[in-house]
Protein backbone atom coordinates (compact mmCIF):
# COMPACT_ATOMS: atom_id res chain seq x y z
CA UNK A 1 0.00 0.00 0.00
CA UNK A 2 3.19 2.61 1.05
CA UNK A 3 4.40 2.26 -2.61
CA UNK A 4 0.90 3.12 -3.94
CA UNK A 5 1.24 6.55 -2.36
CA UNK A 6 2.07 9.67 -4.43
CA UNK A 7 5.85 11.25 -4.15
CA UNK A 8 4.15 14.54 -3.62
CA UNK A 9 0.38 14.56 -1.85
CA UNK A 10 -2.56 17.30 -2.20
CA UNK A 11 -1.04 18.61 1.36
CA UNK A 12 2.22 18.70 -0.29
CA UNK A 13 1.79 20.77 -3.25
CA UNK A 14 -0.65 23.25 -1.13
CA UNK A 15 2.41 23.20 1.60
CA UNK A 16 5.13 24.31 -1.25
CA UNK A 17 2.30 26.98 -2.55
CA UNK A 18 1.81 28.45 0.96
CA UNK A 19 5.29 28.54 1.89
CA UNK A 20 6.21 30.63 -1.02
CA UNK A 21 4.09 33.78 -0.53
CA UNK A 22 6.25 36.48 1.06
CA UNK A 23 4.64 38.80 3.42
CA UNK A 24 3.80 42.16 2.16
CA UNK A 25 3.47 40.63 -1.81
CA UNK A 26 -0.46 39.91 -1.33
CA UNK A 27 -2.60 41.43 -4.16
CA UNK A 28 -4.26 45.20 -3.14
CA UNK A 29 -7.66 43.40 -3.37
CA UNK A 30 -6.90 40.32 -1.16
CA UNK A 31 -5.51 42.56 1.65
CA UNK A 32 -8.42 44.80 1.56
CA UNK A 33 -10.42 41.76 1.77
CA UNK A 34 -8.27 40.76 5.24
CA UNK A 35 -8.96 44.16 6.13
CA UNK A 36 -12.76 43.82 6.36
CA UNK A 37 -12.74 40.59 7.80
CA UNK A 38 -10.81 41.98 10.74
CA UNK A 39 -13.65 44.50 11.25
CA UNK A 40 -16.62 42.26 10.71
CA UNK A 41 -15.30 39.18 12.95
CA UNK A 42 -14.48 42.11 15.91
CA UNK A 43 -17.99 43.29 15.34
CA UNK A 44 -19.65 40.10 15.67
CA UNK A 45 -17.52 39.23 18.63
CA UNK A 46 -18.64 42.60 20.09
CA UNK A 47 -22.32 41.85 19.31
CA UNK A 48 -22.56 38.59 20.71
CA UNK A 49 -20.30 39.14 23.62
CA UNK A 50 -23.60 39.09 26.25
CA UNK A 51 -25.58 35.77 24.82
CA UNK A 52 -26.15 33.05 26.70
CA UNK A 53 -24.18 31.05 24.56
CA UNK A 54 -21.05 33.01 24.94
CA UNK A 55 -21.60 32.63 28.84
CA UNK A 56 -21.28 29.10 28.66
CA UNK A 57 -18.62 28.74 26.29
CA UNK A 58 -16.27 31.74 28.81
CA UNK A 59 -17.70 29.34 31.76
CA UNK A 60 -16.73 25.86 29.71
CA UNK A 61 -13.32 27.21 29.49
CA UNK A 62 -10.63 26.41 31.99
CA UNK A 63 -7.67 27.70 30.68
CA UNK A 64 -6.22 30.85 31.23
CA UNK A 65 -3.74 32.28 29.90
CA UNK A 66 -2.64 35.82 27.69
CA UNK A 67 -4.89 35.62 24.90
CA UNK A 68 -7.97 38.71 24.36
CA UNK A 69 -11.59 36.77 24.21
CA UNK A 70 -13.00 40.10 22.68
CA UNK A 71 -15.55 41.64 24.98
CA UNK A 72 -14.58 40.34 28.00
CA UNK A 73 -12.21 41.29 31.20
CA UNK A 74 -10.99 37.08 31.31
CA UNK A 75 -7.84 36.28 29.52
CA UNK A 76 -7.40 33.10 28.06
CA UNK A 77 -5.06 30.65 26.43
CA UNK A 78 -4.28 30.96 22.34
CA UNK A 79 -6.99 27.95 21.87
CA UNK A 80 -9.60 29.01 24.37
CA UNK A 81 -9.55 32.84 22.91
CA UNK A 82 -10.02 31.42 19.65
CA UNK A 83 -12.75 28.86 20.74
CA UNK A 84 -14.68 32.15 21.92
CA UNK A 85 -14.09 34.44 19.71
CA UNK A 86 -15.16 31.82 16.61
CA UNK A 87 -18.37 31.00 18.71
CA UNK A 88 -19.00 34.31 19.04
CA UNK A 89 -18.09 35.61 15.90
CA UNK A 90 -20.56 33.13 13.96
CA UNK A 91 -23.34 32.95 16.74
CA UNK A 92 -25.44 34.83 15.37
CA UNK A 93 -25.03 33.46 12.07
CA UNK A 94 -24.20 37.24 10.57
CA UNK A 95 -20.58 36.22 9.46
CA UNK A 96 -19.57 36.00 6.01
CA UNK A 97 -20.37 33.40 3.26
CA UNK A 98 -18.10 31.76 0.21
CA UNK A 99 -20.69 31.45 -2.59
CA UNK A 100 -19.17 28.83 -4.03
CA UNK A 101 -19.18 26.41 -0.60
CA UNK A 102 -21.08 27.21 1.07
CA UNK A 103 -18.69 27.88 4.41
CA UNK A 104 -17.76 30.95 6.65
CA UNK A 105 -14.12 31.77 6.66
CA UNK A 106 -13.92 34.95 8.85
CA UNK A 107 -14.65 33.41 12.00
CA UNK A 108 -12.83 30.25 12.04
CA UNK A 109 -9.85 32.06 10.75
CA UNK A 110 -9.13 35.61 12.19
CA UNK A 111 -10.09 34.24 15.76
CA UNK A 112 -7.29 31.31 15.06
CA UNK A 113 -4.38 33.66 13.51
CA UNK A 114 -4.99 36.48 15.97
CA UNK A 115 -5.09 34.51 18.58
CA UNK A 116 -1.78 32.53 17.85
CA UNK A 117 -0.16 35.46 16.66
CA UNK A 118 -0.98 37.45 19.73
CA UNK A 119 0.46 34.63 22.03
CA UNK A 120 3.40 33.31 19.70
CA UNK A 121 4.36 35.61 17.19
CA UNK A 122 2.60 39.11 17.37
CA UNK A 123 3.64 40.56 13.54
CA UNK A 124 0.92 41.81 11.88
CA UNK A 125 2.14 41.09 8.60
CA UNK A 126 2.45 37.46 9.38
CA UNK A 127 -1.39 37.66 10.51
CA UNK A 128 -2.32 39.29 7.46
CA UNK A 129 -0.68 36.52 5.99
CA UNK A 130 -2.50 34.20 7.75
CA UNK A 131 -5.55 35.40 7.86
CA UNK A 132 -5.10 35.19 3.36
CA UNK A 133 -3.64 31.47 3.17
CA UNK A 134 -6.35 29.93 5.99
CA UNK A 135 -9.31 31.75 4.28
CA UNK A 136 -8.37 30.61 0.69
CA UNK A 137 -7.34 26.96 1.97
CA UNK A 138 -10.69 27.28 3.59
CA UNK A 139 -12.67 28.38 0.72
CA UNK A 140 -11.00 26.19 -2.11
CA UNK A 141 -11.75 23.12 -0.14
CA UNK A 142 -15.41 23.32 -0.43
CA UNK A 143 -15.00 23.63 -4.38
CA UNK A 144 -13.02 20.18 -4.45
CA UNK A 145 -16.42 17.95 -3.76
CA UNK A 146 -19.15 20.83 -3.69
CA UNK A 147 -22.39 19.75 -1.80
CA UNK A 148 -21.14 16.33 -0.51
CA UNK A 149 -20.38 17.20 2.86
CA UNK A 150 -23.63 18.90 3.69
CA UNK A 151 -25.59 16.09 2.05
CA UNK A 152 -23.26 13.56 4.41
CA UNK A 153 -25.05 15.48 7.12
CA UNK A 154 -21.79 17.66 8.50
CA UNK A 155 -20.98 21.42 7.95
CA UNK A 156 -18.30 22.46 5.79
CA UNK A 157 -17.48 25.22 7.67
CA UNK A 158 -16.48 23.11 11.14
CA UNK A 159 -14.99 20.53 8.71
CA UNK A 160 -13.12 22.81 6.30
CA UNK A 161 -12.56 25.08 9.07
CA UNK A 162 -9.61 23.04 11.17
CA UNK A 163 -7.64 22.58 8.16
CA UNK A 164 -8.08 26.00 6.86
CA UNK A 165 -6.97 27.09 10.24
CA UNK A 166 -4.32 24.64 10.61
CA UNK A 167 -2.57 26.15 7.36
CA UNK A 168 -3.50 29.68 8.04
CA UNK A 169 -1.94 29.41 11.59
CA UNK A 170 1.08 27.59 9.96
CA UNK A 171 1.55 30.03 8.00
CA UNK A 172 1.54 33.17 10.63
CA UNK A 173 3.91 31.16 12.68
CA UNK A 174 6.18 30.79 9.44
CA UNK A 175 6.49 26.69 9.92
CA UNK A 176 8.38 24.78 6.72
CA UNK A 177 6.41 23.00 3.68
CA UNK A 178 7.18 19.12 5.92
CA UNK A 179 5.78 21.24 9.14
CA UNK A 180 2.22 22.20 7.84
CA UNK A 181 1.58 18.49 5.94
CA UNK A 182 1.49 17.46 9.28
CA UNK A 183 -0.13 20.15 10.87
CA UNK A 184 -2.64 19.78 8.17
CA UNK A 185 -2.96 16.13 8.62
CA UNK A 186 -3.07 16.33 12.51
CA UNK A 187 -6.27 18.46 11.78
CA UNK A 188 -7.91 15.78 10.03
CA UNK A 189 -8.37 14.15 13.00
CA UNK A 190 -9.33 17.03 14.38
CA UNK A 191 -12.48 18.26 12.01
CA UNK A 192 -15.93 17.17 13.02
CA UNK A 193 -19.64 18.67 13.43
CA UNK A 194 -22.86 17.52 12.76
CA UNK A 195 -25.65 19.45 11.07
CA UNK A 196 -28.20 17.91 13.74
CA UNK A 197 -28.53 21.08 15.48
CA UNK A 198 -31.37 21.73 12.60
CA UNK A 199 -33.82 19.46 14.58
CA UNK A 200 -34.31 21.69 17.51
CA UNK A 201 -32.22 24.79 16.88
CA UNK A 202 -29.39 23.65 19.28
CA UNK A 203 -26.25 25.50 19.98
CA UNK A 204 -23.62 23.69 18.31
CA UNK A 205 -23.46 25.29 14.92
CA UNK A 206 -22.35 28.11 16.83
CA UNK A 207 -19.22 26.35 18.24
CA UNK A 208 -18.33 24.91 14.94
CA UNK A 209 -16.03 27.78 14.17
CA UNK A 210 -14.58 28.18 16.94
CA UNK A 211 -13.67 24.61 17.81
CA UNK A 212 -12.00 24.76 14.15
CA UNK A 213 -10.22 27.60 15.11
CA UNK A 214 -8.58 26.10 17.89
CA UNK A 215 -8.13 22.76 16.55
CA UNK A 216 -6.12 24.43 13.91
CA UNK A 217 -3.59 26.42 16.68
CA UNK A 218 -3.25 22.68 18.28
CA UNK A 219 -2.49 21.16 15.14
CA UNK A 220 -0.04 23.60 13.99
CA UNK A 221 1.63 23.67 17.20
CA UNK A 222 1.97 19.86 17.18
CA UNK A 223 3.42 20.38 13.85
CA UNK A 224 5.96 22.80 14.76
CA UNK A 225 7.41 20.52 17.48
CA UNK A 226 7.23 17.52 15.00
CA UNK A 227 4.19 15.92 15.50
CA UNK A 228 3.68 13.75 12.43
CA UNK A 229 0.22 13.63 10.30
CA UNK A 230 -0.51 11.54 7.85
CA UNK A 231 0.99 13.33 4.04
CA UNK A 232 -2.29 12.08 1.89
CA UNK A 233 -4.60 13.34 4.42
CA UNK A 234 -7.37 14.95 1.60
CA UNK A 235 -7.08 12.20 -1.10
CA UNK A 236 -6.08 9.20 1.21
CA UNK A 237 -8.24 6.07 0.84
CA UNK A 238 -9.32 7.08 4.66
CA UNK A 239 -8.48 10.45 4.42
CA UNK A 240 -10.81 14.12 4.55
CA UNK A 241 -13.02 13.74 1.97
CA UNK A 242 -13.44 10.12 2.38
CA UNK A 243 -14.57 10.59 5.94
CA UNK A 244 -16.89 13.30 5.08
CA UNK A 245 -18.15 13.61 1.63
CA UNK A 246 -17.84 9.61 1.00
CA UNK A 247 -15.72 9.88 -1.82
CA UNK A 248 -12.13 10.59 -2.74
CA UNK A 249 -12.44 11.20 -6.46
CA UNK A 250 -12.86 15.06 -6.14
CA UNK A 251 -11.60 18.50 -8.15
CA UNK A 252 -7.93 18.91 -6.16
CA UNK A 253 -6.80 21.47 -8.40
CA UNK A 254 -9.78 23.20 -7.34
CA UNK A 255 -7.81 23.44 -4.26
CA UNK A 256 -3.96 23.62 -5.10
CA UNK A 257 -3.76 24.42 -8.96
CA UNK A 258 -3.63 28.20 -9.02
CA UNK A 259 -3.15 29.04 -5.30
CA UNK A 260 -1.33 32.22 -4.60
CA UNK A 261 -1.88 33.25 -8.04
CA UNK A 262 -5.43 33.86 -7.88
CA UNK A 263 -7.36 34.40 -4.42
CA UNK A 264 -11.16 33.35 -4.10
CA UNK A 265 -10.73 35.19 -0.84
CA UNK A 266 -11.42 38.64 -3.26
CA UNK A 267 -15.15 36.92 -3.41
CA UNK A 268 -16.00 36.43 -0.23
CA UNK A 269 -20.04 37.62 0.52
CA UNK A 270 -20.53 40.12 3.77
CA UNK A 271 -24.69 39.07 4.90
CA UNK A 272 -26.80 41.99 4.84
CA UNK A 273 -29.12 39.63 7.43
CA UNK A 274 -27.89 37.73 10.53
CA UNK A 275 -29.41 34.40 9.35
CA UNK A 276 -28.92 31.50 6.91
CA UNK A 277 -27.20 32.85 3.77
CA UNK A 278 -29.51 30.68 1.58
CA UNK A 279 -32.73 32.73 2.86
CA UNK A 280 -30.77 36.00 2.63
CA UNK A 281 -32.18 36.41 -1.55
CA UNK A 282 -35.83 35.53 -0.63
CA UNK A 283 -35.67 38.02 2.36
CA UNK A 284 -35.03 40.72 -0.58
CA UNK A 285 -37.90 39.42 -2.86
CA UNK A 286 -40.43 39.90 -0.03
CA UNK A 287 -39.57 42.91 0.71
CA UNK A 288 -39.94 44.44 -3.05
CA UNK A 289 -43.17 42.11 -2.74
CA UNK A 290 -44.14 44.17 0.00
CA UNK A 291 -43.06 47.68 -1.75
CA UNK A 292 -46.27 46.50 -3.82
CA UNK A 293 -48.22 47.70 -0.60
CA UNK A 294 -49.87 44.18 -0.12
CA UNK A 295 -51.05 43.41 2.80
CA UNK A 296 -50.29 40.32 4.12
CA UNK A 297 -53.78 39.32 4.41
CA UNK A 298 -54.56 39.44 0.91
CA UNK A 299 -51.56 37.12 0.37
CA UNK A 300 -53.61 33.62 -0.62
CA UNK A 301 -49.95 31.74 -0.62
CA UNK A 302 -46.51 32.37 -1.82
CA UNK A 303 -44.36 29.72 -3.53
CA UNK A 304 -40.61 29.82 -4.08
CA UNK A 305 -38.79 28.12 -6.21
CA UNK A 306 -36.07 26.48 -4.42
CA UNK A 307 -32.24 24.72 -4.70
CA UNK A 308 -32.57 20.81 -3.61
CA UNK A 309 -29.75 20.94 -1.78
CA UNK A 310 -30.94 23.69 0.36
CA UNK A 311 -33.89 22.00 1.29
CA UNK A 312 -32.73 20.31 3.49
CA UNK A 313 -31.32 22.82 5.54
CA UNK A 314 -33.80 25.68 5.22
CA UNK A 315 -37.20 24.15 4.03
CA UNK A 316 -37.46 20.81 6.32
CA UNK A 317 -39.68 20.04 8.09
CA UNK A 318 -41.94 22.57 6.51
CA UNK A 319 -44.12 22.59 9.46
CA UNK A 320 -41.02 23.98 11.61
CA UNK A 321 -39.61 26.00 9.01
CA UNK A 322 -43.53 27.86 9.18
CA UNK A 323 -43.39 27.88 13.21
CA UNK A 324 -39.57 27.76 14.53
CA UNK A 325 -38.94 26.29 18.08
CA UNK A 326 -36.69 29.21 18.80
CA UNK A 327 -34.99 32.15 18.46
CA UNK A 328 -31.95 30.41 16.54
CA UNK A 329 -33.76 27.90 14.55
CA UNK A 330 -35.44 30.96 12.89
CA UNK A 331 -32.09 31.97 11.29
CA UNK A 332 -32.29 28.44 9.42
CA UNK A 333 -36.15 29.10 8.73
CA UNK A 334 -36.89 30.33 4.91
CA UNK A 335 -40.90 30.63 5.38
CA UNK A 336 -40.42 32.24 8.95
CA UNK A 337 -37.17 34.66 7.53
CA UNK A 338 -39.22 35.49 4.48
CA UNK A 339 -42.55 36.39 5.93
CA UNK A 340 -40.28 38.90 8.22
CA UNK A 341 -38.92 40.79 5.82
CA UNK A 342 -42.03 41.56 3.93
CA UNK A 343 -44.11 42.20 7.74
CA UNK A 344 -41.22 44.28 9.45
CA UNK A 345 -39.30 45.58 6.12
CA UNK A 346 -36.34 43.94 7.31
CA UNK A 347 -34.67 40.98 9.63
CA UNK A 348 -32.60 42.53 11.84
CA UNK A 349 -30.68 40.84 15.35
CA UNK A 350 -34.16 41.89 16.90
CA UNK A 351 -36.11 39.03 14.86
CA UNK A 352 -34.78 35.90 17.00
CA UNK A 353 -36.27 37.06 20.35
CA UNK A 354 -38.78 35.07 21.42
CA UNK A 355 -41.60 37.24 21.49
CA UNK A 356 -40.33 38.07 17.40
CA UNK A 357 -40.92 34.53 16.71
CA UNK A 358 -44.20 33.95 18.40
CA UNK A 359 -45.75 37.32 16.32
CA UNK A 360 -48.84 36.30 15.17
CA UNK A 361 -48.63 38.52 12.04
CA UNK A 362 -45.66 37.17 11.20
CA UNK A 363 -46.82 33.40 11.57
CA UNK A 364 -50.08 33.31 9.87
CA UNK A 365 -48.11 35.04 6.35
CA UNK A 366 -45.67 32.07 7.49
CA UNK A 367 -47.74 29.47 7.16
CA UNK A 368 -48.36 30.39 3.64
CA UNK A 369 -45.49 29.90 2.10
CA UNK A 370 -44.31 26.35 0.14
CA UNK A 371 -41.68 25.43 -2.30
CA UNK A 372 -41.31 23.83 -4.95
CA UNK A 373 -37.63 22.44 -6.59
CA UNK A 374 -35.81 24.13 -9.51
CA UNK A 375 -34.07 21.57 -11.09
CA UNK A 376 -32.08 24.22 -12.69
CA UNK A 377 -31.22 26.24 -9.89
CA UNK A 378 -27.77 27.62 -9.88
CA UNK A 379 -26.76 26.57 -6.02
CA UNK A 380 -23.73 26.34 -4.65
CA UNK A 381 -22.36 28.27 -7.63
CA UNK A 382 -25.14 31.34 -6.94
CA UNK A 383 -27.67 32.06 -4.75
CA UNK A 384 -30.66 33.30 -5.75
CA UNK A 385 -34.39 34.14 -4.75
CA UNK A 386 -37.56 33.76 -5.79
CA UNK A 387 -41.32 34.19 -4.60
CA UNK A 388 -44.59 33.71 -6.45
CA UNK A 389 -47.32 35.28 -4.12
CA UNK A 390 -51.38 34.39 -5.32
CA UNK A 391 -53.64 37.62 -3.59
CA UNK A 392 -56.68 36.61 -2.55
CA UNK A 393 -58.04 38.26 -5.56
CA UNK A 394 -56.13 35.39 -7.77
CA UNK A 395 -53.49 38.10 -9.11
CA UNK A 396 -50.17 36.46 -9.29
CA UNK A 397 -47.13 38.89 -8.60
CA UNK A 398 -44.05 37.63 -8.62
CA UNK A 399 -40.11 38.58 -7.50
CA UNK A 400 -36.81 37.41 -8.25
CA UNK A 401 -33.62 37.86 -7.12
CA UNK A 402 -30.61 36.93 -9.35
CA UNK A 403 -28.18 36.28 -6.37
CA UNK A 404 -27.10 37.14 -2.85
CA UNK A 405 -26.38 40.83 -2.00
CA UNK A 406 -23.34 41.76 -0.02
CA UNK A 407 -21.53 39.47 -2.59
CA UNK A 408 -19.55 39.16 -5.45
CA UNK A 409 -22.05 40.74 -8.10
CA UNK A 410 -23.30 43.26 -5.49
CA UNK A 411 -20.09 43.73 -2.76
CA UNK A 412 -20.63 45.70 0.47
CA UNK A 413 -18.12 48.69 0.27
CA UNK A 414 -15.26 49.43 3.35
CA UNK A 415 -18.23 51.92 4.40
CA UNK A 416 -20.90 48.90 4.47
CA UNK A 417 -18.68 46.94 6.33
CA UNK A 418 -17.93 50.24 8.86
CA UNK A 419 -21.73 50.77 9.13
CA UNK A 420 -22.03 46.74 9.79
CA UNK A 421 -19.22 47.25 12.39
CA UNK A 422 -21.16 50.08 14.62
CA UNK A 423 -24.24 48.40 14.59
CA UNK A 424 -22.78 45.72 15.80
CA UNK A 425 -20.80 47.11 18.56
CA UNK A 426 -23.72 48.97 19.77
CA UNK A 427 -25.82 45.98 19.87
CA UNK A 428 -23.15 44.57 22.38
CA UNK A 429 -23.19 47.44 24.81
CA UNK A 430 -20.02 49.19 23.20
CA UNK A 431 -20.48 53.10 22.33
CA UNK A 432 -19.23 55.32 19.73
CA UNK A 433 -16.00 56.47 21.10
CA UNK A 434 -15.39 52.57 22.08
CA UNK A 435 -16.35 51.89 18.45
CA UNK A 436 -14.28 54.66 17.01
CA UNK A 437 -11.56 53.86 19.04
CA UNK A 438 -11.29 49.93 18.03
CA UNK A 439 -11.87 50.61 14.12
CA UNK A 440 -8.35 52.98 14.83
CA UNK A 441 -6.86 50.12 16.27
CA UNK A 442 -7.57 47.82 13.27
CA UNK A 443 -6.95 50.06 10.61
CA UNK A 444 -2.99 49.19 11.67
CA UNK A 445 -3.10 46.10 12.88
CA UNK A 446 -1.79 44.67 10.07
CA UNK A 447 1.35 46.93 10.18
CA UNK A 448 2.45 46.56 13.28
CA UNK A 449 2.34 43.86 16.73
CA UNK A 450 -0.86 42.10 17.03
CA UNK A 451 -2.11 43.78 20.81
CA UNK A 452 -5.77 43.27 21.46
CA UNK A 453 -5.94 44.21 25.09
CA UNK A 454 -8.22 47.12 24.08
CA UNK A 455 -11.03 44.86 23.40
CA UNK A 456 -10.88 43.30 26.78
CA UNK A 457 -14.25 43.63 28.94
């Protein structure tokens, strides 16, 4: 079987790619890119710093140590401040989205880099460096064998996510090509998580990130000191994709062919909504449905033509997608997302209270809505929207929307992402000067040592 193996794996190639970028030679639109990542993973950190959630995952945490969990007086160690700051950063599901995976870069890999960098190596141009390599190793990895690990029933993102980190953290800490196979194959036995929180809107999505953040700050730290993973670790016959998309026959150049030469980082899609990117287009169709001034009583029933392997996700059960069992099974809730836009104008952090969910107004328009399949729906590739509403006068209106604002056809600008930012930190107790103050510190973070005690409590 050992002579069966290639001279040179997937991990290899990617290793000899990675190692080769120099900091400070990172295209103008790639480091912009970095740039509002920084501010929108802070922001989210901010926001979410006072759930529940982030209570228990502080409280779960007993390691101390030097590292800023962003929000909060406790200091921890590089892995625990990136296990929080992930959570927290895609909590509330308002991080941002790779079109083409679907998975969420920014908070698996800023918390990860930043929080390595700020324990073991605090350059900013080696975060900015890895920030770029674990986002694109990220990204590219859900293009190799798109859809297959969401239909196995785990998330890209967690799964993704620990090797994305493990290279991007590899690559901030400056290890060698041999150091990051194995860090990258120690973080195949690291990636896991389940998609089961769907059933009852459990917590764990939210952890997904940031257990892949600091799986991939282990990993790479076993690496440095020699820790050996296994070189074949994506196409092995028991390697990545095997484990998690059932197959090994997948696109690896998708991953390794022109990496460092052309970044799908430049692409990445900032939500205008804190909910399931998938909804996000049919949240902007009822709203223009609603610009019709309809009422939602004269709505008879609206059907949406739909991706099948969304469904899934964001359509089943249809009875729960209609009526969500809580605040955060709404953000995975077409009918329930859609009839909010067109009631409230909008789906804002406000719409995943409890009392939001149990609006009456909102539920009966709800309760409405149905899909059907498209068999020629563009998804993972685009994400569109569509609604066909019947009034109770049998007039038919209908709204499309030809993909997913905030993203590559429609990008937010710095502003948008500024904007994004202060919301955000307001919605997490922080005021303007605080607000001011932090978007100062990570205009030059970048440039100089990576210091986040600022954004302590």
């Amino acid at each position: 079987m050992t002579s069966e193996l290639p001279k040179i794996s997937v991990a290899g190639t990617l290793a000899q790619k990675i190692v080769a970028l120099k900091a400070g030679a990172l295209p103008a639109a790639t480091t912009r890119k970095c740039e509002d990542l920084l501010i929108d993973v802070v922001g989210l950190c901010v926001t979410a710093r006072n759930e529940d959630y982030i209570a228990s995952a502080l409280g779960g945490w007993d390691d101390d140590g030097p590292c800023t969990a962003i929000g909060h007086k406790r200091t921890l160690n590089a892995s625990g401040a990136a296990f929080v700051n992930g959570t927290a950063a895609h909590g509330e599901d308002f991080d941002d989205t790779f079109e083409g995976g679907p998975v969420h870069a920014g908070a698996v890999i800023v918390p990860a880099v930043l929080a390595a960098c700020e324990k073991h190596h605090p350059d900013g141009r080696m975060a900015l460096i890895g920030i770029a390599v674990g986002t694109e190793v990220l990204c590219r990895l859900s293009l190799v064998v798109p859809k297959a690990v969401h239909k196995a029933g785990f998330h890209p993102t967690a799964i993704f996510g620990a090797m994305g980190a493990a290279a991007g953290v590899g690559a901030a800490l400056g290890l060698n090509a041999r150091q990051i196979v194995d860090a990258l194959g120690v973080a195949g036995s690291m990636a896991g998580g389940i998609i089961e929180y769907l059933a009852e809107g459990a917590w764990t999505k939210r952890l997904h990130a940031g257990w892949a953040a600091q799986s991939g700050i282990r990993a790479a730290l076993l690496a440095r000191q020699g820790f050996v993973g296994p070189r074949t670790v994506f196409e092995g016959v028991h390697g990545l994709f095997h484990g998690f998309a059932h197959t090994t026959n997948g696109d690896y150049d998708a991953l390794t062919g022109d990496f460092g030469t052309r970044w799908v980082t430049d692409t990445l899609a900032f939500k205008p909504y804190p909910c399931g990117t998938m909804a996000q287009p049919y949240i902007d169709c009822a709203r223009r449905l609603a610009a019709w001034s309809i009422k939602a009583e004269d709505i008879a029933e609206i059907v949406c033509e739909v991706a099948e392997g969304t469904v899934h996700r964001l359509w089943e059960p249809l009875a729960d997608k209609q009526r969500p069992r809580n605040g955060y099974a709404a953000k995975f809730a077409t009918p329930y997302l859609l009839a909010t836009g067109f009631v409230h104008g909008g789906v804002g952090l406000a719409a995943f209270t409890e009392a939001a969910i149990r609006d009456p107004q909102v539920l009966a328009l709800a309760a409405k809505v149905k899909f059907v399949i498209d068999p020629d729906n563009p998804y993972p590739n685009n994400y569109t929207g569509h609604i066909r509403a019947t009034l109770t006068n049998g007039s038919v209106i209908e709204e499309r929307q030809p993909y997913l604002r905030g993203g590559a056809q429609e990008p937010l600008t710095r502003q948008d992402v500024v904007d994004k930012f202060a919301l955000n930190a307001q919605h997490g107790g922080w005021d303007k000067a605080r607000s001011d103050a932090t978007l100062k510190l990570l205009a030059g973070l970048y440039d100089g040592k990576i210091d986040l005690s600022s954004l302590r409590s």
